[in-house]
N, C-alpha and C. Protein backbone atom coordinates (compact mmCIF):
# COMPACT_ATOMS: atom_id res chain seq x y z
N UNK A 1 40.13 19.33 -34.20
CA UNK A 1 41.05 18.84 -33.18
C UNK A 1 40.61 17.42 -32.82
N UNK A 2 41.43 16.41 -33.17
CA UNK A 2 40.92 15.43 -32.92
C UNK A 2 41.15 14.90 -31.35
N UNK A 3 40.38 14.06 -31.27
CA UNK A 3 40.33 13.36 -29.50
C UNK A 3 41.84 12.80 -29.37
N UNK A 4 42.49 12.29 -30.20
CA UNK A 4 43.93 11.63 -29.74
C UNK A 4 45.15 12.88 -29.05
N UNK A 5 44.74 14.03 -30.05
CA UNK A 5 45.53 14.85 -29.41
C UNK A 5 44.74 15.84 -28.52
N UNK A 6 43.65 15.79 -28.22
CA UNK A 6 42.88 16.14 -26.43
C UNK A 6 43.70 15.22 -25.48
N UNK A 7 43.53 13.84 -25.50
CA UNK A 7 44.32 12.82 -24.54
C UNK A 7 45.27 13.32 -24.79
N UNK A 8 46.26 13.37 -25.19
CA UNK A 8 47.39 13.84 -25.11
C UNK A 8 47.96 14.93 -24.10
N UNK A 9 46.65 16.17 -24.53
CA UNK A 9 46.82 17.35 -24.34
C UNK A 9 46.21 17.09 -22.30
N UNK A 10 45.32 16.65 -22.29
CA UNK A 10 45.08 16.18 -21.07
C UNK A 10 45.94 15.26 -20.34
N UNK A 11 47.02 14.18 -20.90
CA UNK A 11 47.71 13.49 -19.75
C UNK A 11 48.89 14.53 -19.40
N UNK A 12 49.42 15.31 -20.46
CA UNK A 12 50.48 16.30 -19.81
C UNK A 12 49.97 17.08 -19.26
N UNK A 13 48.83 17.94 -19.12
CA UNK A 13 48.30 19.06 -18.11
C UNK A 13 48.22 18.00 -17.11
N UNK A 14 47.79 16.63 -16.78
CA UNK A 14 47.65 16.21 -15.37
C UNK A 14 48.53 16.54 -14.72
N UNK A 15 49.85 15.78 -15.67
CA UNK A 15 50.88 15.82 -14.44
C UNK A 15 51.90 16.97 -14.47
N UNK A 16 51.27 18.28 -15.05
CA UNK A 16 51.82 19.48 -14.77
C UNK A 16 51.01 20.21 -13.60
N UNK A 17 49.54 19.85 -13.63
CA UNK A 17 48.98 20.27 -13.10
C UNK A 17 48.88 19.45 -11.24
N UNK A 18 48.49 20.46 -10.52
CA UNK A 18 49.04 19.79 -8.86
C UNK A 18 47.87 18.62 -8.34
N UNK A 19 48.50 17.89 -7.27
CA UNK A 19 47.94 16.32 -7.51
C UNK A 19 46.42 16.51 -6.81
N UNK A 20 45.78 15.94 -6.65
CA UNK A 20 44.59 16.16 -5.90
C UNK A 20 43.81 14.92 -5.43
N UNK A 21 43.29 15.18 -4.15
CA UNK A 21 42.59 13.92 -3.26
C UNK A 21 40.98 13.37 -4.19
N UNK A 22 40.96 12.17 -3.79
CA UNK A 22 40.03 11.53 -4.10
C UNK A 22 38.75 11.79 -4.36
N UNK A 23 38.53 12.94 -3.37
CA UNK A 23 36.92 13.14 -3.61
C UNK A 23 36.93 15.03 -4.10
N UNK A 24 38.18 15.31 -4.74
CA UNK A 24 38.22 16.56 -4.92
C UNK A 24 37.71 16.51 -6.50
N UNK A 25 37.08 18.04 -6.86
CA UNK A 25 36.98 18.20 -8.43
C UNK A 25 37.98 18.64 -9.44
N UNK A 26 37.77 17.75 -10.63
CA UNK A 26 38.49 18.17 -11.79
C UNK A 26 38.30 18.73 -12.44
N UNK A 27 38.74 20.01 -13.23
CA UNK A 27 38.26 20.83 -13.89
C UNK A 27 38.90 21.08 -15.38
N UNK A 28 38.27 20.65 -16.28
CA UNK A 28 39.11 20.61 -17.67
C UNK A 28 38.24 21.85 -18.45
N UNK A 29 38.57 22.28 -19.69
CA UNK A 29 38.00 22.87 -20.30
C UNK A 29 38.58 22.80 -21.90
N UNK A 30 37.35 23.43 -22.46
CA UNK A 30 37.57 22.37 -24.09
C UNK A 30 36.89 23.70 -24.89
N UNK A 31 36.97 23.59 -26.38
CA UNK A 31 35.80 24.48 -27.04
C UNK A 31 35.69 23.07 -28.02
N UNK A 32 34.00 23.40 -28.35
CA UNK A 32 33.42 22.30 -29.05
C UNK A 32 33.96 22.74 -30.92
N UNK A 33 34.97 21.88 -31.46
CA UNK A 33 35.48 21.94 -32.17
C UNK A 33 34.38 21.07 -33.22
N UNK A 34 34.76 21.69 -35.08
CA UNK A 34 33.97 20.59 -36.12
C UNK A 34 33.73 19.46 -36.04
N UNK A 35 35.25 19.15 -35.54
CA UNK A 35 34.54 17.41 -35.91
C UNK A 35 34.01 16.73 -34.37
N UNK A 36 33.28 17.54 -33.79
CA UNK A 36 32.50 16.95 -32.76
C UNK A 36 30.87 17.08 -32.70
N UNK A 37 30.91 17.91 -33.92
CA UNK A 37 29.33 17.99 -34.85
C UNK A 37 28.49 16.80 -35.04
N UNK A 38 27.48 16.87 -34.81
CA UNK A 38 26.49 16.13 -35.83
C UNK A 38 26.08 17.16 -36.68
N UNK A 39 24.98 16.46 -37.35
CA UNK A 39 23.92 16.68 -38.85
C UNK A 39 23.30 18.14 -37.85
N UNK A 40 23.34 17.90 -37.01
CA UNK A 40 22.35 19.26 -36.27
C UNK A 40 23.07 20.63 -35.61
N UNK A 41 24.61 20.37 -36.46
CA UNK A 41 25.58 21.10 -35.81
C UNK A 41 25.27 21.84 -33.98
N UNK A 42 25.40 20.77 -33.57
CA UNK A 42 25.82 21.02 -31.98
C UNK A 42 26.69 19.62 -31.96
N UNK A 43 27.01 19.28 -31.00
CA UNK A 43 28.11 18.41 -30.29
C UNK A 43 27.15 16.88 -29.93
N UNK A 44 27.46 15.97 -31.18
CA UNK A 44 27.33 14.72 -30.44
C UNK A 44 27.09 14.01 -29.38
N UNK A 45 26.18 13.46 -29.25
CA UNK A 45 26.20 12.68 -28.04
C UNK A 45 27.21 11.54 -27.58
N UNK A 46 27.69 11.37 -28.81
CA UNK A 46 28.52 10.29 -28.37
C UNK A 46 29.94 11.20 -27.76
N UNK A 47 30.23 12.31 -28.20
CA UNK A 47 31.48 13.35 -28.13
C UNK A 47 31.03 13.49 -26.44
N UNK A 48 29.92 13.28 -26.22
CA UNK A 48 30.03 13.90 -24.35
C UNK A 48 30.87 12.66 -23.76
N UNK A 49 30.57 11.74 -23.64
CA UNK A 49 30.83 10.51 -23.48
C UNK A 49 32.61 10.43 -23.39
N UNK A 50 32.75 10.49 -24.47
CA UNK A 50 34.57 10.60 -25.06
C UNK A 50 35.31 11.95 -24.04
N UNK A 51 34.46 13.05 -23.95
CA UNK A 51 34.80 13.63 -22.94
C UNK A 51 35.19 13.13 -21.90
N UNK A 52 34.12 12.86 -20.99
CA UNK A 52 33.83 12.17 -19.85
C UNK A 52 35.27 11.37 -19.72
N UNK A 53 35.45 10.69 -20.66
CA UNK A 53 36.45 9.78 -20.81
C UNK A 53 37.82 10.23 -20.14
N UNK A 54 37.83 11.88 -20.73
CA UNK A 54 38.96 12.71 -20.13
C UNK A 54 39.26 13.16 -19.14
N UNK A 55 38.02 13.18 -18.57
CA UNK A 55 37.96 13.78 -16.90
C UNK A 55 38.56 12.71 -16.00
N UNK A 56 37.60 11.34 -16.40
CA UNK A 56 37.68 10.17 -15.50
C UNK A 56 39.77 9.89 -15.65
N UNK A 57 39.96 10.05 -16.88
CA UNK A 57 41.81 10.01 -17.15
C UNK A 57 42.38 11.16 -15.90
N UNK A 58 42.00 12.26 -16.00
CA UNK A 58 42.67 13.16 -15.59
C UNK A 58 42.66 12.83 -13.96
N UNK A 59 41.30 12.71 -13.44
CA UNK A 59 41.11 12.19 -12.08
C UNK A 59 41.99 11.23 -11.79
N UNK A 60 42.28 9.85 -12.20
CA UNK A 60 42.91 8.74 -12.50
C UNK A 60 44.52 9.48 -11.97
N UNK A 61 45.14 10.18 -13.40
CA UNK A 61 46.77 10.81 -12.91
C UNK A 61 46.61 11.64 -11.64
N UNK A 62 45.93 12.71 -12.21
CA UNK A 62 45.98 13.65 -10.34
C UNK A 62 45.82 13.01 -8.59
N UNK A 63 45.11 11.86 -9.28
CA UNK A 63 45.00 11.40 -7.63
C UNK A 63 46.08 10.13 -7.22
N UNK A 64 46.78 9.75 -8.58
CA UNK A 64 48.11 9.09 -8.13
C UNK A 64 47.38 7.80 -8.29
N UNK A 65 46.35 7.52 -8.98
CA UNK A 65 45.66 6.05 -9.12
C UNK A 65 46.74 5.63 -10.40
N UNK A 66 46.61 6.26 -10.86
CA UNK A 66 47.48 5.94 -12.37
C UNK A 66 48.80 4.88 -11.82
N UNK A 67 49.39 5.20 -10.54
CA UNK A 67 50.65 4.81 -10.26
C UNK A 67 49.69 3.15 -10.00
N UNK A 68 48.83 2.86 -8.96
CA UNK A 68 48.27 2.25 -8.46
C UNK A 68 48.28 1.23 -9.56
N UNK A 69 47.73 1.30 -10.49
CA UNK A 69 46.90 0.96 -11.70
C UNK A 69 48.35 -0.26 -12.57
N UNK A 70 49.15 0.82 -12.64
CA UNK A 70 50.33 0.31 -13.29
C UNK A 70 51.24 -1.25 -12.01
N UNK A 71 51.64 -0.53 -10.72
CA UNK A 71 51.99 -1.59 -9.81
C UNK A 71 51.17 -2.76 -9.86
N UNK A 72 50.22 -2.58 -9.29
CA UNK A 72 48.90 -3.72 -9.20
C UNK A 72 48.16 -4.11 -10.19
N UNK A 73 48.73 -3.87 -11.05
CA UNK A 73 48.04 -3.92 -12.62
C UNK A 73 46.41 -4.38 -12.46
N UNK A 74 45.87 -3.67 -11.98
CA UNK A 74 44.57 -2.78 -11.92
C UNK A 74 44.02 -2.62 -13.27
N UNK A 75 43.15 -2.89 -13.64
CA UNK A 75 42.52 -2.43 -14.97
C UNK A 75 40.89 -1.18 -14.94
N UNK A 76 40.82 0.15 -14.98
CA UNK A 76 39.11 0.56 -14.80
C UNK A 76 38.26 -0.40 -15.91
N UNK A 77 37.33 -0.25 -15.38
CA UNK A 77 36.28 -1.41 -16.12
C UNK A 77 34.79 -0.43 -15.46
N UNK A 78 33.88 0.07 -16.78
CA UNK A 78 32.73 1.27 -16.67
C UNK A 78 31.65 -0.23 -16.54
N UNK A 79 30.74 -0.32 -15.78
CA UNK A 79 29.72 -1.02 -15.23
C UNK A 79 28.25 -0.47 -15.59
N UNK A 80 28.41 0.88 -16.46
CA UNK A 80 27.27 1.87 -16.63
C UNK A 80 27.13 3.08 -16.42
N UNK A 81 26.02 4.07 -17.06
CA UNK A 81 25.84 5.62 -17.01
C UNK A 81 24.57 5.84 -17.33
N UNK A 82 24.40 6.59 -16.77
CA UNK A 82 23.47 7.25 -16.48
C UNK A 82 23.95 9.05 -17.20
N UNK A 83 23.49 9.54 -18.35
CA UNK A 83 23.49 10.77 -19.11
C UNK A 83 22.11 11.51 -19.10
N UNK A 84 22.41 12.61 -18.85
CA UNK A 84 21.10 13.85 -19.18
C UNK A 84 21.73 14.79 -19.70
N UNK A 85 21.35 14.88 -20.91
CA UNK A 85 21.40 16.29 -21.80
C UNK A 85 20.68 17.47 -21.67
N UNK A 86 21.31 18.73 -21.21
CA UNK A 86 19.76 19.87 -21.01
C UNK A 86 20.05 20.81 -22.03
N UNK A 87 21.11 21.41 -22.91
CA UNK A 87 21.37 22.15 -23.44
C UNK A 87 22.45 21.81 -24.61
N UNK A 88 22.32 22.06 -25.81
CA UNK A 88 23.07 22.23 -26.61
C UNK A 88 24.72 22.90 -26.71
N UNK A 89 25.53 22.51 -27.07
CA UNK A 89 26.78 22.62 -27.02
C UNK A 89 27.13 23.58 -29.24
N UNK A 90 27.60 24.11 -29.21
CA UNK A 90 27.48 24.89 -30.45
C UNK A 90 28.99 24.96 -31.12
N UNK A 91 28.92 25.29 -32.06
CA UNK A 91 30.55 24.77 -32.82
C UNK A 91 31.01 26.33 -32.07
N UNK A 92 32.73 25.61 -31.74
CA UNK A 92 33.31 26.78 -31.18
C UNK A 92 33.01 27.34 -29.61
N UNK A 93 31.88 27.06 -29.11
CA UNK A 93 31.32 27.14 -27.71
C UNK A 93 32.01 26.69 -27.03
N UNK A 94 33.02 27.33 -26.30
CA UNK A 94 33.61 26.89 -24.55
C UNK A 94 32.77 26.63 -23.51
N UNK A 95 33.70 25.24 -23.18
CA UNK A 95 32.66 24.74 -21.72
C UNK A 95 33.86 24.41 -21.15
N UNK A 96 32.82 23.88 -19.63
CA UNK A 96 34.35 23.49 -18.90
C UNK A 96 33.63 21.75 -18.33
N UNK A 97 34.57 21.32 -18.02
CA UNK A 97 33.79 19.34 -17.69
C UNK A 97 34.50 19.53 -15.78
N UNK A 98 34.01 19.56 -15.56
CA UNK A 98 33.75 19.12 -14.09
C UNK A 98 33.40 17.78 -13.45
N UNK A 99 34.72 17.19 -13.23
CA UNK A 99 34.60 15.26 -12.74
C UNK A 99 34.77 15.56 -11.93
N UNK A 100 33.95 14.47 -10.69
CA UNK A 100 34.43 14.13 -9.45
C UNK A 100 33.59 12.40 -9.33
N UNK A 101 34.67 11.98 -7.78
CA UNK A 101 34.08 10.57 -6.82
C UNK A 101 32.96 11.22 -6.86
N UNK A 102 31.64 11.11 -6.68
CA UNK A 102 30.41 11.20 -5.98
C UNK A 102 30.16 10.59 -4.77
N UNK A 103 30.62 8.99 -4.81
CA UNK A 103 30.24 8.00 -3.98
C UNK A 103 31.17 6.59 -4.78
N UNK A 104 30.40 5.55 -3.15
CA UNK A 104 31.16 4.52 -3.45
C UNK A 104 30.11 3.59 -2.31
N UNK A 105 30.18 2.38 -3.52
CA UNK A 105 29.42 0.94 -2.35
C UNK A 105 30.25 -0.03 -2.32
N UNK A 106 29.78 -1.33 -1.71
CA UNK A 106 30.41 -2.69 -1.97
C UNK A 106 31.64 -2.93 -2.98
N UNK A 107 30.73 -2.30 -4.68
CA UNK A 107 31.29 -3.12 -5.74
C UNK A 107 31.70 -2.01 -6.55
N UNK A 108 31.20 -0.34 -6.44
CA UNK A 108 31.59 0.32 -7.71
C UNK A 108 31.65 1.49 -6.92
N UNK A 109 31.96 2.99 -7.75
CA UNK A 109 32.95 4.08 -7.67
C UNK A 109 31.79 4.44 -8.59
N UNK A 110 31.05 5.60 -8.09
CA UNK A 110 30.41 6.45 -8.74
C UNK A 110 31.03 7.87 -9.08
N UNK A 111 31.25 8.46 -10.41
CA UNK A 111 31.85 9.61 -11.25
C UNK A 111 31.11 10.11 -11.34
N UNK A 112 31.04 11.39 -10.75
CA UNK A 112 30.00 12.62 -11.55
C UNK A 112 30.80 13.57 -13.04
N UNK A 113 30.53 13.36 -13.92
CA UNK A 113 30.68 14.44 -14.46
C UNK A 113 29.58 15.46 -15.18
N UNK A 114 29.95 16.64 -15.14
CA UNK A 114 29.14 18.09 -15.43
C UNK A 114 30.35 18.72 -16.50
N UNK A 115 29.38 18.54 -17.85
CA UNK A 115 29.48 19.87 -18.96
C UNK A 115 28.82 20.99 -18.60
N UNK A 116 29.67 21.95 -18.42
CA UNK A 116 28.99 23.60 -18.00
C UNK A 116 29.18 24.39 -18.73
N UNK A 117 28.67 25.79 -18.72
CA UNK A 117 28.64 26.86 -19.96
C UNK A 117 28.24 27.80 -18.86
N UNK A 118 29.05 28.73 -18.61
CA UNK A 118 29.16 30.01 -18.07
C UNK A 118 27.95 29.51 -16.48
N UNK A 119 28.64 27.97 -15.97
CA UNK A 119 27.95 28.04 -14.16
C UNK A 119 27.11 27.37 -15.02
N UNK A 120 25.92 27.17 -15.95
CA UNK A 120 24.97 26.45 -16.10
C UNK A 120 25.36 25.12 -17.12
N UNK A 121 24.43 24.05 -16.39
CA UNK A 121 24.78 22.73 -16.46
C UNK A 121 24.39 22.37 -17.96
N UNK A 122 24.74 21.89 -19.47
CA UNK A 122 24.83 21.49 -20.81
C UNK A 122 23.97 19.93 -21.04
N UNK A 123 25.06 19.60 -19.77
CA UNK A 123 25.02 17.74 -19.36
C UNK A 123 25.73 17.66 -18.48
N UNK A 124 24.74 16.31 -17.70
CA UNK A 124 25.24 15.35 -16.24
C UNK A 124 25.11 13.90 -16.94
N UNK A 125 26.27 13.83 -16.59
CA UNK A 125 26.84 12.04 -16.61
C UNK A 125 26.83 11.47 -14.79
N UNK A 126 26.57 10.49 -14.96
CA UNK A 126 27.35 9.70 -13.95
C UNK A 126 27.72 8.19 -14.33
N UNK A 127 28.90 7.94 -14.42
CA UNK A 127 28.94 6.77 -14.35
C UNK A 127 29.61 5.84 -12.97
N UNK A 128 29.59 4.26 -13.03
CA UNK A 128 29.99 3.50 -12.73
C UNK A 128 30.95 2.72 -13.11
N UNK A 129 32.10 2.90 -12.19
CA UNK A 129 33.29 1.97 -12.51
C UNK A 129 33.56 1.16 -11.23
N UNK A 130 34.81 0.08 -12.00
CA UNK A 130 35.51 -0.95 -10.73
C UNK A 130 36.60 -0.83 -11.36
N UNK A 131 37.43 -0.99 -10.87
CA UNK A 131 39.02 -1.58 -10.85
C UNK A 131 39.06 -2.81 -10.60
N UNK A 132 39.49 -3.38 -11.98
CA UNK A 132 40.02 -5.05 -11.49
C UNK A 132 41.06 -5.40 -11.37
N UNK A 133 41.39 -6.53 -10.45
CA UNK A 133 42.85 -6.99 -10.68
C UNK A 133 43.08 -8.36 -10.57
N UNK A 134 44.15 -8.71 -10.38
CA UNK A 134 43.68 -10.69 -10.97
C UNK A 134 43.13 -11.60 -9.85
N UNK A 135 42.92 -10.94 -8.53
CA UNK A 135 41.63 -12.18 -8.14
C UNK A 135 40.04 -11.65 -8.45
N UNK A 136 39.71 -10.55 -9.07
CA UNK A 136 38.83 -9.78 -9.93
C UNK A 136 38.42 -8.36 -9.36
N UNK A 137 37.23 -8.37 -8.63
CA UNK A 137 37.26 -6.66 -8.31
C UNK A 137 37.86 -6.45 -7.16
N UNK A 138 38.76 -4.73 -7.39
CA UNK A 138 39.03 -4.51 -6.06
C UNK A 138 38.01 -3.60 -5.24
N UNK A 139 37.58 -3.97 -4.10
CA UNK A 139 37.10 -2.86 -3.39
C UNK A 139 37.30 -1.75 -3.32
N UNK A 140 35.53 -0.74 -4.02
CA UNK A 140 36.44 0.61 -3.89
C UNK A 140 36.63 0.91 -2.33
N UNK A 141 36.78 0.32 -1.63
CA UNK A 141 37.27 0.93 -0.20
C UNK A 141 38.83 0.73 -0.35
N UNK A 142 38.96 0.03 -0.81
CA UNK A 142 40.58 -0.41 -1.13
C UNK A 142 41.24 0.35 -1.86
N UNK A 143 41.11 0.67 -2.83
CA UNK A 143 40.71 1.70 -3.78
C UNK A 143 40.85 2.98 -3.52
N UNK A 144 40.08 3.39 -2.43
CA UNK A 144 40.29 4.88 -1.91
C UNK A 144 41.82 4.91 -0.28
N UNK A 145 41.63 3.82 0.13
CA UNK A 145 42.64 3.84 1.04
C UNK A 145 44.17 3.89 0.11
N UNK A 146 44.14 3.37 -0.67
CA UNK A 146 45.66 3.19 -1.36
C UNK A 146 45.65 4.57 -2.19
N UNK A 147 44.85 5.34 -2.28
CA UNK A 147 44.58 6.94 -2.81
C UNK A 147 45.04 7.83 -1.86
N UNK A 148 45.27 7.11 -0.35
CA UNK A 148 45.39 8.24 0.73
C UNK A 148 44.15 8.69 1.39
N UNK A 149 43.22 8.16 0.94
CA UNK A 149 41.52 8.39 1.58
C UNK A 149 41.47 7.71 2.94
N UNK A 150 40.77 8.45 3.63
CA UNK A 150 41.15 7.80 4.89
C UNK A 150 39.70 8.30 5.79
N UNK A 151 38.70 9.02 5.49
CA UNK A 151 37.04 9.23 5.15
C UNK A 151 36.34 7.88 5.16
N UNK A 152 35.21 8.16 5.48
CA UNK A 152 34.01 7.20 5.27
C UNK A 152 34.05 7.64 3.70
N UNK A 153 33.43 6.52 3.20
CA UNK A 153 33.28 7.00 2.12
C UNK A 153 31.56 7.94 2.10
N UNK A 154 31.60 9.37 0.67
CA UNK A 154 30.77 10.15 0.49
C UNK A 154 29.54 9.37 0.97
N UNK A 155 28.37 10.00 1.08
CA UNK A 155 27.08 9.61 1.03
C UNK A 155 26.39 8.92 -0.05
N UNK A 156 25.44 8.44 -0.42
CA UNK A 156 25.30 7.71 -1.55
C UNK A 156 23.72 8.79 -1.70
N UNK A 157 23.86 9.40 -3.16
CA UNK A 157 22.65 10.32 -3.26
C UNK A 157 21.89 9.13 -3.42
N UNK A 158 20.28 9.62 -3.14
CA UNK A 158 18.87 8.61 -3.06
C UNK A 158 18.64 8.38 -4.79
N UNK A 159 19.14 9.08 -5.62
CA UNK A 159 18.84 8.67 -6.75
C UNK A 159 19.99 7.40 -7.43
N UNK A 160 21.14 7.50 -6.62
CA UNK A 160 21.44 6.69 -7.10
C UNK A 160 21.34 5.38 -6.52
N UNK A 161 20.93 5.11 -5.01
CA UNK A 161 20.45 4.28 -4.87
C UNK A 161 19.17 3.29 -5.06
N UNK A 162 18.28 4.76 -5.70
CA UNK A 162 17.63 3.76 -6.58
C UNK A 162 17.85 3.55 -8.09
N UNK A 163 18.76 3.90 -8.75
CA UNK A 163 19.59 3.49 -10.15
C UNK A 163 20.34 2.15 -9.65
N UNK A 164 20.95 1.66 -8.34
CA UNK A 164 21.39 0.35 -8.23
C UNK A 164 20.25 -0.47 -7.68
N UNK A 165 19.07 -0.06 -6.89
CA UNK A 165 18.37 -0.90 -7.29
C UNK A 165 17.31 -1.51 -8.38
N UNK A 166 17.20 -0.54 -8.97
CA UNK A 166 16.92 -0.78 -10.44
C UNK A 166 17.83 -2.12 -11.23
N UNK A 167 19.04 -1.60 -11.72
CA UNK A 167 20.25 -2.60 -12.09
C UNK A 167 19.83 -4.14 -11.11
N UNK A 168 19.29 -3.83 -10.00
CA UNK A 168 19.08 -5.17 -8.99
C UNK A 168 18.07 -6.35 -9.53
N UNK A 169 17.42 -5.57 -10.19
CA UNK A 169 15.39 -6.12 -10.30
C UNK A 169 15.89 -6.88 -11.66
């Protein structure tokens, strides 16, 4: 099953599926198909990634950013990730990907996503994104207000504040 027709298969479940707020979770689910193999038959590292890719899409339509994106011609733009692998993924093995907001500062929109296997965690991603638009980044506070967010934004976990100050040094 190739990834073009996953996207696919993921932008029509978005918008069949009911819309959801900003800091709510997404829940997709996949089985690890051949050609997402390596030499060590389990699931690529680069295939988590391309995942990820799907969640952050699906989040994007369900929360009505997609509309955002298109008006304001908005572009996402990934700033970095942070990946931990704990468990192997196996040909044919169902998991489910679990995206959400985590947080948000100044300049970026932190994504959690979680590959799971029956409640236990496979892999944690998090990445970093911005939305640009033509005087360059928009504030994710801006960002979440035009989402309907209307919250402080989440807490910022201590690890990731020291992953941006790291990026700082």
């Amino acid at each position: 099953m190739s990834l073009w027709f996953r996207l696919i298969l993921t932008v029509i479940g978005a918008g069949l599926r009911s819309r959801m707020a900003m800091v709510e979770t997404s829940v997709l689910r996949f089985r690890v198909m051949p050609t997402d193999l390596d030499f060590n038959m389990h699931m690529t590292n680069a295939r988590y990634h391309a995942f990820m890719d799907l969640g952050r899409l699906d989040l994007i339509i369900r929360t009505g950013l997609w509309r955002l994106l298109l008006r304001r011609h908005w572009q996402p733009v990934l700033g970095g990730a942070v990946v931990r692998f704990r468990r192997p993924l196996k040909p044919f093995q169902r998991f489910e990907l679990r995206s959400r907001m985590l947080c948000w500062d100044d300049k970026w929109l932190y994504i959690e996503h979680r590959v799971e296997v029956d409640g236990s965690i496979a892999c944690q991603g998090v990445v970093r994104g911005a939305f640009v638009g033509a005087d360059g980044l928009v504030a994710p506070d801006e960002v979440a207000r035009a989402c309907g967010y209307r919250g402080d934004a989440p807490e910022t976990p201590a690890w990731i504040a020291s992953w941006c100050e790291l990026e700082a040094a």
